[in-house]
C-alpha atoms as a PDB file:
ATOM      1  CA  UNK A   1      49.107 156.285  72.797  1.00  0.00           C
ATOM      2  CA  UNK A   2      48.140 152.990  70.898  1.00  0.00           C
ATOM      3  CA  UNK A   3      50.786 151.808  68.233  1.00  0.00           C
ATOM      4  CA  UNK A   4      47.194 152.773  65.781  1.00  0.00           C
ATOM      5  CA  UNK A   5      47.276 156.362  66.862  1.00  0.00           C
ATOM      6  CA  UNK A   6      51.234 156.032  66.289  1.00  0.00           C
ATOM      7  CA  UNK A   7      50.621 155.097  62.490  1.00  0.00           C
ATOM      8  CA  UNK A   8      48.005 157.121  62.035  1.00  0.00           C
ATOM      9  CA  UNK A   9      49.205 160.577  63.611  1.00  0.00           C
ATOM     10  CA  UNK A  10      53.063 160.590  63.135  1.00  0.00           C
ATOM     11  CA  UNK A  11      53.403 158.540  59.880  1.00  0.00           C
ATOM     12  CA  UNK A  12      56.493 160.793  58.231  1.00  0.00           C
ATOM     13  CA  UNK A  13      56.630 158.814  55.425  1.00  0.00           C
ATOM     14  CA  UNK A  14      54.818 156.049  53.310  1.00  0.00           C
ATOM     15  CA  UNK A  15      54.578 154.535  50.128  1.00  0.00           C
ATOM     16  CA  UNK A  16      53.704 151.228  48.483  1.00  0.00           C
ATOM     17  CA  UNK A  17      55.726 148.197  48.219  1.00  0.00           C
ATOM     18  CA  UNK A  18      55.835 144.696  46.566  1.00  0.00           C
ATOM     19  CA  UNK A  19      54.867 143.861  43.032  1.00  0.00           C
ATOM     20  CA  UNK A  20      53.512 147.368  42.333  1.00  0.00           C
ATOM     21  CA  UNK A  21      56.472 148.894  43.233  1.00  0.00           C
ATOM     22  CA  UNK A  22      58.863 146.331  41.560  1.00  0.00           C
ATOM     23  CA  UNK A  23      56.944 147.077  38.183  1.00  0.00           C
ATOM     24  CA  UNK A  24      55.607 143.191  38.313  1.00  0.00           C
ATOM     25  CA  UNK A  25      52.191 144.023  39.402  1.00  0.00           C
ATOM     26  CA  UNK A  26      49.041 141.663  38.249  1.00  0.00           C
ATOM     27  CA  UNK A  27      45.260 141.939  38.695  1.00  0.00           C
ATOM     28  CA  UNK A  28      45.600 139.493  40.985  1.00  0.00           C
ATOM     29  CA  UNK A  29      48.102 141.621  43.131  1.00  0.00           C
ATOM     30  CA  UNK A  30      47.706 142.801  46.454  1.00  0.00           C
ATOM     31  CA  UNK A  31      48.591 146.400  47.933  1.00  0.00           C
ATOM     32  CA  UNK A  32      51.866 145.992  49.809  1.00  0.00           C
ATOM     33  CA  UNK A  33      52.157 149.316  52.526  1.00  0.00           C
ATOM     34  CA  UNK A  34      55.185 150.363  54.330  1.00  0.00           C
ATOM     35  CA  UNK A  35      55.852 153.561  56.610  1.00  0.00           C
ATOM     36  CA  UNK A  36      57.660 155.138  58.746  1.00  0.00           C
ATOM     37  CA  UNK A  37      56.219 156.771  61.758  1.00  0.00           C
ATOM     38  CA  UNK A  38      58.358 159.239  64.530  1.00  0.00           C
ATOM     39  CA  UNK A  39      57.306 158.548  67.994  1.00  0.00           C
ATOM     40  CA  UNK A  40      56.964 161.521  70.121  1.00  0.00           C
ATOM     41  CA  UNK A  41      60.246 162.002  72.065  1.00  0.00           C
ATOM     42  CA  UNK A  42      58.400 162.052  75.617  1.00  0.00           C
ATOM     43  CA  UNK A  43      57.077 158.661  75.053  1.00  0.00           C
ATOM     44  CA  UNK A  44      60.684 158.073  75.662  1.00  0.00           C
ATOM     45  CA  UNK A  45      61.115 159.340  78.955  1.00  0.00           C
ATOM     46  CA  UNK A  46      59.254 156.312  80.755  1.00  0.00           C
ATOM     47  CA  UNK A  47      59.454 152.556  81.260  1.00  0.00           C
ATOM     48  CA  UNK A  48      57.331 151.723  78.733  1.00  0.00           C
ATOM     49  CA  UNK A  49      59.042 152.742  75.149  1.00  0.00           C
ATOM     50  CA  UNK A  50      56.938 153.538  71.582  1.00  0.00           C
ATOM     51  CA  UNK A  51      57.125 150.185  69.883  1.00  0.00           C
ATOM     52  CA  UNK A  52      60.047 149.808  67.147  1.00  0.00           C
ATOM     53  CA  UNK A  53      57.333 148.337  64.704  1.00  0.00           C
ATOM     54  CA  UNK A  54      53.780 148.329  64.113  1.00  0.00           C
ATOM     55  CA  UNK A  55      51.540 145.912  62.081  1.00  0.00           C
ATOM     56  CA  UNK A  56      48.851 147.475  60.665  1.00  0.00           C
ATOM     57  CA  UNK A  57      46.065 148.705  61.244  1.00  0.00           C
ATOM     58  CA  UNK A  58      45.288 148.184  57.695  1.00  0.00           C
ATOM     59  CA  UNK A  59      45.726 144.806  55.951  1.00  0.00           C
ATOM     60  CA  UNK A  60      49.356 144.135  53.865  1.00  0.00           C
ATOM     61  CA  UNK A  61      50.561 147.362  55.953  1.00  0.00           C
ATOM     62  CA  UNK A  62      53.704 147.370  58.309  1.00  0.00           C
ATOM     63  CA  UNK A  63      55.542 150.341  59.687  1.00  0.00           C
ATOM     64  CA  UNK A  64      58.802 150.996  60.941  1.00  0.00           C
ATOM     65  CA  UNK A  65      59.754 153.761  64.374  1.00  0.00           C
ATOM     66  CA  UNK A  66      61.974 156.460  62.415  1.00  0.00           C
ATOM     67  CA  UNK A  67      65.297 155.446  64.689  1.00  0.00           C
ATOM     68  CA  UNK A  68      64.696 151.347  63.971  1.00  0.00           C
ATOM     69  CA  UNK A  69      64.119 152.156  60.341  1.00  0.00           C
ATOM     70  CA  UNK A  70      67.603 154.281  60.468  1.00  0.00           C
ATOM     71  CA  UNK A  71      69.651 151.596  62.203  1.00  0.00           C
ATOM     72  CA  UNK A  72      68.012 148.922  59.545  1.00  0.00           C
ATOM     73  CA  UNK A  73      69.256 150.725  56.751  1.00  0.00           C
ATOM     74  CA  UNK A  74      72.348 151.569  58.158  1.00  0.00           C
ATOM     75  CA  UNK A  75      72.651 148.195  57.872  1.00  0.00           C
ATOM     76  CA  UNK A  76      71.977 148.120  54.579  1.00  0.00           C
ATOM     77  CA  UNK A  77      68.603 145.711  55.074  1.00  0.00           C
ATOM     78  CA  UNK A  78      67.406 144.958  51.457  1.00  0.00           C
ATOM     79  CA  UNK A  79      63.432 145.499  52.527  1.00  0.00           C
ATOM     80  CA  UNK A  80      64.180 148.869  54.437  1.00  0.00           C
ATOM     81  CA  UNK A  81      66.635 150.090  51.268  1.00  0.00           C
ATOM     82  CA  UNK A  82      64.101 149.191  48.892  1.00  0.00           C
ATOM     83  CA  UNK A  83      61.508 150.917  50.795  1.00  0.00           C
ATOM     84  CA  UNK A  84      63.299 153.984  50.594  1.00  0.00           C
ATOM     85  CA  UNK A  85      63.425 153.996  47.028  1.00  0.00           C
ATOM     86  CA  UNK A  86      59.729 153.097  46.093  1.00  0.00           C
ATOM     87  CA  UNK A  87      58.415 154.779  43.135  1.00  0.00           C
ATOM     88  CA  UNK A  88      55.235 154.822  44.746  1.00  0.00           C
ATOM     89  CA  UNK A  89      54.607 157.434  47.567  1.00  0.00           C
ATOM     90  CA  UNK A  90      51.985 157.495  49.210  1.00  0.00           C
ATOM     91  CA  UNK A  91      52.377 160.151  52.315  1.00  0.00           C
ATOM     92  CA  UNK A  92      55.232 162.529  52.673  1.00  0.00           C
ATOM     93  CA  UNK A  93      55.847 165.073  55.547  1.00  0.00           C
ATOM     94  CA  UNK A  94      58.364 167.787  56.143  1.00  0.00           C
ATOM     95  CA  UNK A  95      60.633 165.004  58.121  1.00  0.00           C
ATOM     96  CA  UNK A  96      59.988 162.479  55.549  1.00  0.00           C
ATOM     97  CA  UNK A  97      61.391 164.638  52.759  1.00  0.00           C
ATOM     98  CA  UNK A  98      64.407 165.054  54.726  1.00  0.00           C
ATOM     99  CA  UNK A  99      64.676 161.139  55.120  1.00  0.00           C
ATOM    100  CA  UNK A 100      64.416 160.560  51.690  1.00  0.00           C
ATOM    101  CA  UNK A 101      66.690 162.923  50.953  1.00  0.00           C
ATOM    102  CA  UNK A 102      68.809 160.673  53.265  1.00  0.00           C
ATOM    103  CA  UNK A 103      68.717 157.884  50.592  1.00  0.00           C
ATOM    104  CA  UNK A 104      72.164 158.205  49.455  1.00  0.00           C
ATOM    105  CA  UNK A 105      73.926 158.526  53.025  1.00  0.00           C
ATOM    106  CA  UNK A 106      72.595 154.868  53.485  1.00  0.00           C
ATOM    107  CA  UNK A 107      74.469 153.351  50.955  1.00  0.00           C
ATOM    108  CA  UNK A 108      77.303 151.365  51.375  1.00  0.00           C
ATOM    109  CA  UNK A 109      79.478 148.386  50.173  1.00  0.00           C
ATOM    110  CA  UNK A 110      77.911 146.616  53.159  1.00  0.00           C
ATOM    111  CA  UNK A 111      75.111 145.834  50.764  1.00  0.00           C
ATOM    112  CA  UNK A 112      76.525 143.634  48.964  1.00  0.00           C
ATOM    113  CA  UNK A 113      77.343 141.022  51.531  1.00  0.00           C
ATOM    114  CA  UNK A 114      73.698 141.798  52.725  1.00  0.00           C
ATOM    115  CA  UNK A 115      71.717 141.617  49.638  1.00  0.00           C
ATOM    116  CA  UNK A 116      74.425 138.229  48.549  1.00  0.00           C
ATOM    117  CA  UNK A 117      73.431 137.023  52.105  1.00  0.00           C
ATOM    118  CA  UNK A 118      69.799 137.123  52.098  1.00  0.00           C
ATOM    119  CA  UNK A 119      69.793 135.542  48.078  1.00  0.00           C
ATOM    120  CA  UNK A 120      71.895 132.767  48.970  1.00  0.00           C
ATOM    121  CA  UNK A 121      69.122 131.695  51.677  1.00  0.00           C
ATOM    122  CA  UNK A 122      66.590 131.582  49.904  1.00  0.00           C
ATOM    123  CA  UNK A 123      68.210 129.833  46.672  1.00  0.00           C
ATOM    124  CA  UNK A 124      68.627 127.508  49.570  1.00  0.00           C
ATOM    125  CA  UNK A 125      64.879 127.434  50.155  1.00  0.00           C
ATOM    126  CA  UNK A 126      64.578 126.964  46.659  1.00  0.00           C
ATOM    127  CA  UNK A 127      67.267 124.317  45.295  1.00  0.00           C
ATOM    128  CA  UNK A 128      65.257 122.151  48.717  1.00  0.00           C
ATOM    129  CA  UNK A 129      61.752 122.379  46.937  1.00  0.00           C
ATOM    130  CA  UNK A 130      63.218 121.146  43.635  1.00  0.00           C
ATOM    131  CA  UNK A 131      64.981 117.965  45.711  1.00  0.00           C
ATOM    132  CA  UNK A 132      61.511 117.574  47.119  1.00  0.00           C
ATOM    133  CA  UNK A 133      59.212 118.545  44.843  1.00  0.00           C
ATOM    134  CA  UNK A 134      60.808 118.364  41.471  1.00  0.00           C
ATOM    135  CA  UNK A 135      60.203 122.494  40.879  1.00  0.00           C
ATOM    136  CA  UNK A 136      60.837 125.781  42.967  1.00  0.00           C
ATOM    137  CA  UNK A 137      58.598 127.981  44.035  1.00  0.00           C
ATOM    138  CA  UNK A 138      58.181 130.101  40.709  1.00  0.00           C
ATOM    139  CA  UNK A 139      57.045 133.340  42.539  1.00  0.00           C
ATOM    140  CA  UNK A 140      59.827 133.410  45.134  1.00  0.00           C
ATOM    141  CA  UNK A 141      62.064 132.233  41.939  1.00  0.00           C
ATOM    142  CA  UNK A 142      61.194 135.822  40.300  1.00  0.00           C
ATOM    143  CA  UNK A 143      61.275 137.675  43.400  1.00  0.00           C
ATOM    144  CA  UNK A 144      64.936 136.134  43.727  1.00  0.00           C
ATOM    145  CA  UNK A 145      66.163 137.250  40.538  1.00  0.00           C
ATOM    146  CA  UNK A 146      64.797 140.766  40.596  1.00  0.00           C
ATOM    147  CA  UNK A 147      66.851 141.117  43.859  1.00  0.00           C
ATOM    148  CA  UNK A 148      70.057 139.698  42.890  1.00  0.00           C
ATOM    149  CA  UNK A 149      69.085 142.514  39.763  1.00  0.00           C
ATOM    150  CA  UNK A 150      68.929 145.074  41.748  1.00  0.00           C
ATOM    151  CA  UNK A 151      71.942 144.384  44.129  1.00  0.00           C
ATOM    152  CA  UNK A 152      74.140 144.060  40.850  1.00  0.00           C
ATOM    153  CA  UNK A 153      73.126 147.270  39.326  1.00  0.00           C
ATOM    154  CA  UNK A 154      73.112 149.123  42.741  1.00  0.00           C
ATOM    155  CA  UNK A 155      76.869 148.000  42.636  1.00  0.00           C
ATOM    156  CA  UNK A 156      78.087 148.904  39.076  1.00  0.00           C
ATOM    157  CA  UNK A 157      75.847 152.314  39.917  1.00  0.00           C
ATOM    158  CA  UNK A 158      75.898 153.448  43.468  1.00  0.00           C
ATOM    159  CA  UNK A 159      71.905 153.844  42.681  1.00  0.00           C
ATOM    160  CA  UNK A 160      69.342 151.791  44.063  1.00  0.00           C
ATOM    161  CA  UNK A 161      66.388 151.180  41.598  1.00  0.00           C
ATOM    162  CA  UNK A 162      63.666 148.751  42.021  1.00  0.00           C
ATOM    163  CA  UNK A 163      61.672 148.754  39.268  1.00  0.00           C
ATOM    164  CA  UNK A 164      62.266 145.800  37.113  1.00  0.00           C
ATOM    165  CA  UNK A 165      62.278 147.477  33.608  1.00  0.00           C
ATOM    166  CA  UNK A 166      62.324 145.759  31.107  1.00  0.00           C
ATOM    167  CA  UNK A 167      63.066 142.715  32.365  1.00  0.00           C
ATOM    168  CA  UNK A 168      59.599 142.668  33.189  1.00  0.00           C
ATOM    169  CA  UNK A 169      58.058 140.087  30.935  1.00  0.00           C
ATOM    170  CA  UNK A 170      60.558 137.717  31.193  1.00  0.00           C
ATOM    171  CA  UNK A 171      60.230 137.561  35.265  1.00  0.00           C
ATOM    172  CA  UNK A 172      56.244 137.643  34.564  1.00  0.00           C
ATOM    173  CA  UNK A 173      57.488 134.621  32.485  1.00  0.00           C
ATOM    174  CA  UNK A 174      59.353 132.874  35.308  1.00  0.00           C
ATOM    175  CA  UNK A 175      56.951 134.016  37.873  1.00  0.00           C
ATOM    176  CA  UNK A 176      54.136 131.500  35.752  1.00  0.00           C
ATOM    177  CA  UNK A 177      56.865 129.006  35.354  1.00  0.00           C
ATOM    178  CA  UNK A 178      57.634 129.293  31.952  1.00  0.00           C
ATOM    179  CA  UNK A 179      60.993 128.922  31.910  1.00  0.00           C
ATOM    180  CA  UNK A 180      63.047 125.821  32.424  1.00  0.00           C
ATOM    181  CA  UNK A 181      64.661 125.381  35.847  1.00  0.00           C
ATOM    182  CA  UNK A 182      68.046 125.025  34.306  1.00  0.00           C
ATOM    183  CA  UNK A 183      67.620 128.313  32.574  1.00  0.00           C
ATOM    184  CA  UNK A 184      66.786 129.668  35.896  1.00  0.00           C
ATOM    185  CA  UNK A 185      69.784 128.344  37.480  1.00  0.00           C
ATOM    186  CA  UNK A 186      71.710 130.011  34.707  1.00  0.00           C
ATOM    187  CA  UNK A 187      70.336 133.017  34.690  1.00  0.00           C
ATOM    188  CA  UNK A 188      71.093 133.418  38.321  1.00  0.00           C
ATOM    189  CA  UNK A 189      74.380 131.893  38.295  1.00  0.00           C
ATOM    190  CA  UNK A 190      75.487 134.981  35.997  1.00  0.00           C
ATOM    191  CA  UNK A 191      73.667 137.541  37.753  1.00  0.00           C
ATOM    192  CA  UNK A 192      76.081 136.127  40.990  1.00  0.00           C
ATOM    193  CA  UNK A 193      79.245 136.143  38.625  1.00  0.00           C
ATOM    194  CA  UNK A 194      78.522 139.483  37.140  1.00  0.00           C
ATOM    195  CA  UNK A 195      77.344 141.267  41.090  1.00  0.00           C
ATOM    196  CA  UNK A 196      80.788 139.745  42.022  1.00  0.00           C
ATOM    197  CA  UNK A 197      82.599 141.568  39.398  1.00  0.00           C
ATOM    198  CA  UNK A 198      81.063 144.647  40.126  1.00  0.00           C
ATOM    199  CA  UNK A 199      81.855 144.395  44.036  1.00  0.00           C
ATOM    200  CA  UNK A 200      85.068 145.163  42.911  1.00  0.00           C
ATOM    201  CA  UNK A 201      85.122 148.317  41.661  1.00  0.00           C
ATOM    202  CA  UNK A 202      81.901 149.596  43.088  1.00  0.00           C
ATOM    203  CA  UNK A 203      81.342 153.672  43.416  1.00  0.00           C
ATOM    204  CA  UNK A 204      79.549 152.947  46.288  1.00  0.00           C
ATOM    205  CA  UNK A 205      81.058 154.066  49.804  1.00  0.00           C
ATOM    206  CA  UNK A 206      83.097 151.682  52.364  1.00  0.00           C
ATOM    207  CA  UNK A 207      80.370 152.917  54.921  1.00  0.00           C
ATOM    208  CA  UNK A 208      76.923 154.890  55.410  1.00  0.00           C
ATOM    209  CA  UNK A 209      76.956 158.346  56.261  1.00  0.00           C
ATOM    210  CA  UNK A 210      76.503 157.487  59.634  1.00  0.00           C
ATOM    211  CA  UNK A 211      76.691 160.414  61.706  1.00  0.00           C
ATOM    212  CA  UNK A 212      74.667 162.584  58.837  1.00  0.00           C
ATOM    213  CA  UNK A 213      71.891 159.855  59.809  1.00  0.00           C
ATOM    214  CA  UNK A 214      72.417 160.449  63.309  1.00  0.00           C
ATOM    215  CA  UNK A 215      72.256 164.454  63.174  1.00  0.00           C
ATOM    216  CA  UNK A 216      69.161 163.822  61.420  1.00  0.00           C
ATOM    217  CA  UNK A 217      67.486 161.648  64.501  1.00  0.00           C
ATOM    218  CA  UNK A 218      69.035 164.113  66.792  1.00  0.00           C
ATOM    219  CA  UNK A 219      67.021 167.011  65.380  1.00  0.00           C
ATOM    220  CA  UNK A 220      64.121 165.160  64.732  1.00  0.00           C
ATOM    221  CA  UNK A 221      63.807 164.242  68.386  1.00  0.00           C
ATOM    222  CA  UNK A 222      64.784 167.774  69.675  1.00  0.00           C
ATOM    223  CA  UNK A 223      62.293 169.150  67.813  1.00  0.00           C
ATOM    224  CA  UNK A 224      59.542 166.651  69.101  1.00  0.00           C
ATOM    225  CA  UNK A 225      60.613 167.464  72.779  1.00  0.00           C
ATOM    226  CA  UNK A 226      60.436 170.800  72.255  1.00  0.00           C
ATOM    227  CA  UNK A 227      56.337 170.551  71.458  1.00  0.00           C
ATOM    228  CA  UNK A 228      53.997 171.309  73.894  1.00  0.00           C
ATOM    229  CA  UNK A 229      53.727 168.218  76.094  1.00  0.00           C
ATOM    230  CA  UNK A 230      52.535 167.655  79.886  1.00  0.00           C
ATOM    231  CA  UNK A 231      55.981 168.360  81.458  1.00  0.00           C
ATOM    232  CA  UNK A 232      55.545 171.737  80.556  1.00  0.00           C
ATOM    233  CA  UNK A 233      57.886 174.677  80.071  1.00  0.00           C
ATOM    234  CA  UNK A 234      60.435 173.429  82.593  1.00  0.00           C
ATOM    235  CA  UNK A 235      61.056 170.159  80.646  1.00  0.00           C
ATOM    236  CA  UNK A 236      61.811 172.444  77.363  1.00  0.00           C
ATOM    237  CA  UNK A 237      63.865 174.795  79.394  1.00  0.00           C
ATOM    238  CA  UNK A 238      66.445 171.793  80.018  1.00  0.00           C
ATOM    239  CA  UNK A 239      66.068 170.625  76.544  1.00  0.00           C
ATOM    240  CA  UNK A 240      67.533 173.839  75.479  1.00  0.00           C
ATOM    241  CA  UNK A 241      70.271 173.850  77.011  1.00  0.00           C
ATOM    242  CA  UNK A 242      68.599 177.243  79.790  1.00  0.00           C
ATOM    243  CA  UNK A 243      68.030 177.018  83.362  1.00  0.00           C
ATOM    244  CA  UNK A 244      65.774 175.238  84.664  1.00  0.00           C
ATOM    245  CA  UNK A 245      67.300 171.977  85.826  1.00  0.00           C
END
């Protein structure tokens, strides 16, 4: 099975990403797509393994194998939390319900040392192209401050929401490079102080739901087994838990 026919025939869930998701879409924008697929579990059972990720086949489009995608977000990986909570589905399955239903058992207090993490290197990437250029990157400026946003109101809330709001014109505004760097630097510097404050009396959860995650996988790959598959009747015997060993 090519990782094409992976996408294409076991995508559980999908949905759209970037600007259009973040409410900070232009005309110029492009289409940003993320998935999920499930690998059948038999693919499993040899030497070569389903791969954990698949590029394509369409352009801006990258999908995740269901387990890698769990393990990410247990983890608390800012791109695979935020792709959880897109407002924009696009393709939804029985087992993709169930995953997003998932959304909360995901969230932890780890995020905020991830989300922290990840902003620090790039205002790193950032503070270097104003040394050497005399101005950031204005887009990856926005995209900076909408995340440290977001990780500050996912603490004070125990909710994850990505859409910008109505801070919208204003990061539109910073995107185009409207606003003085120093009001930048600002801006960001309270959005650290306040995500700080609200680290500290979070709602969130010391850690994920880990093993409801893992139940979930478990099933899902039972299930998959348990289709009709060339090893036959024997093979789903065994997975049972009959004879047949």
């Amino acid at each position: 099975m090519t990782p094409e026919q992976l996408v294409r025939d076991h995508t559980v869930y999908s949905c759209v990403m970037g600007s259009r998701a973040f409410g900070l879409a232009t005309a110029a924008s492009d289409t940003d797509l993320r998935g999920v697929y499930a690998a059948p579990t038999p693919l499993f059972w040899g030497f070569d393994k389903p791969p954990t990720h698949v590029e394509g086949p369409a352009e801006e489009q990258f999908s995740w194998e269901l387990e890698r995608f769990c393990e990410l977000a247990l983890r608390a990986n800012p791109n695979i939390l935020e792709c959880l909570h897109s407002p924009l589905v696009e393709q939804l399955n029985d087992t993709g319900r169930e995953l997003l239903d998932l959304r909360g058992a995901f969230l932890s207090r780890h995020a905020h040392a991830t989300f922290t993490g990840y902003a620090l290197s790039q205002r790193k990437k950032l503070d270097a192209d104003v040394r050497l250029h005399g101005a950031p990157r204005w887009k990856h400026a926005m995209h900076l401050v909408r995340l440290m946003t977001s990780c500050r109101d996912l603490l004070r809330t125990g909710v994850l929401t990505i859409d910008v709001g109505p801070d919208r014109d204003r990061l539109l505004a910073l995107k185009r490079g409207e606003l003085p760097w120093r009001e930048v630097e600002a801006w960001m510097a309270r959005l650290a102080e306040e995500t700080e404050q609200a680290a500290t009396r979070t709602p969130l959860p010391a850690e994920p739901d880990g093993p409801r995650v893992a139940d979930f996988l478990f099933r899902v790959r039972r299930e998959s087994a348990l289709q009709p598959h060339p090893y036959g009747e024997v093979v789903r015997r065994v997975v049972s838990g009959g004879p047949g060993r």
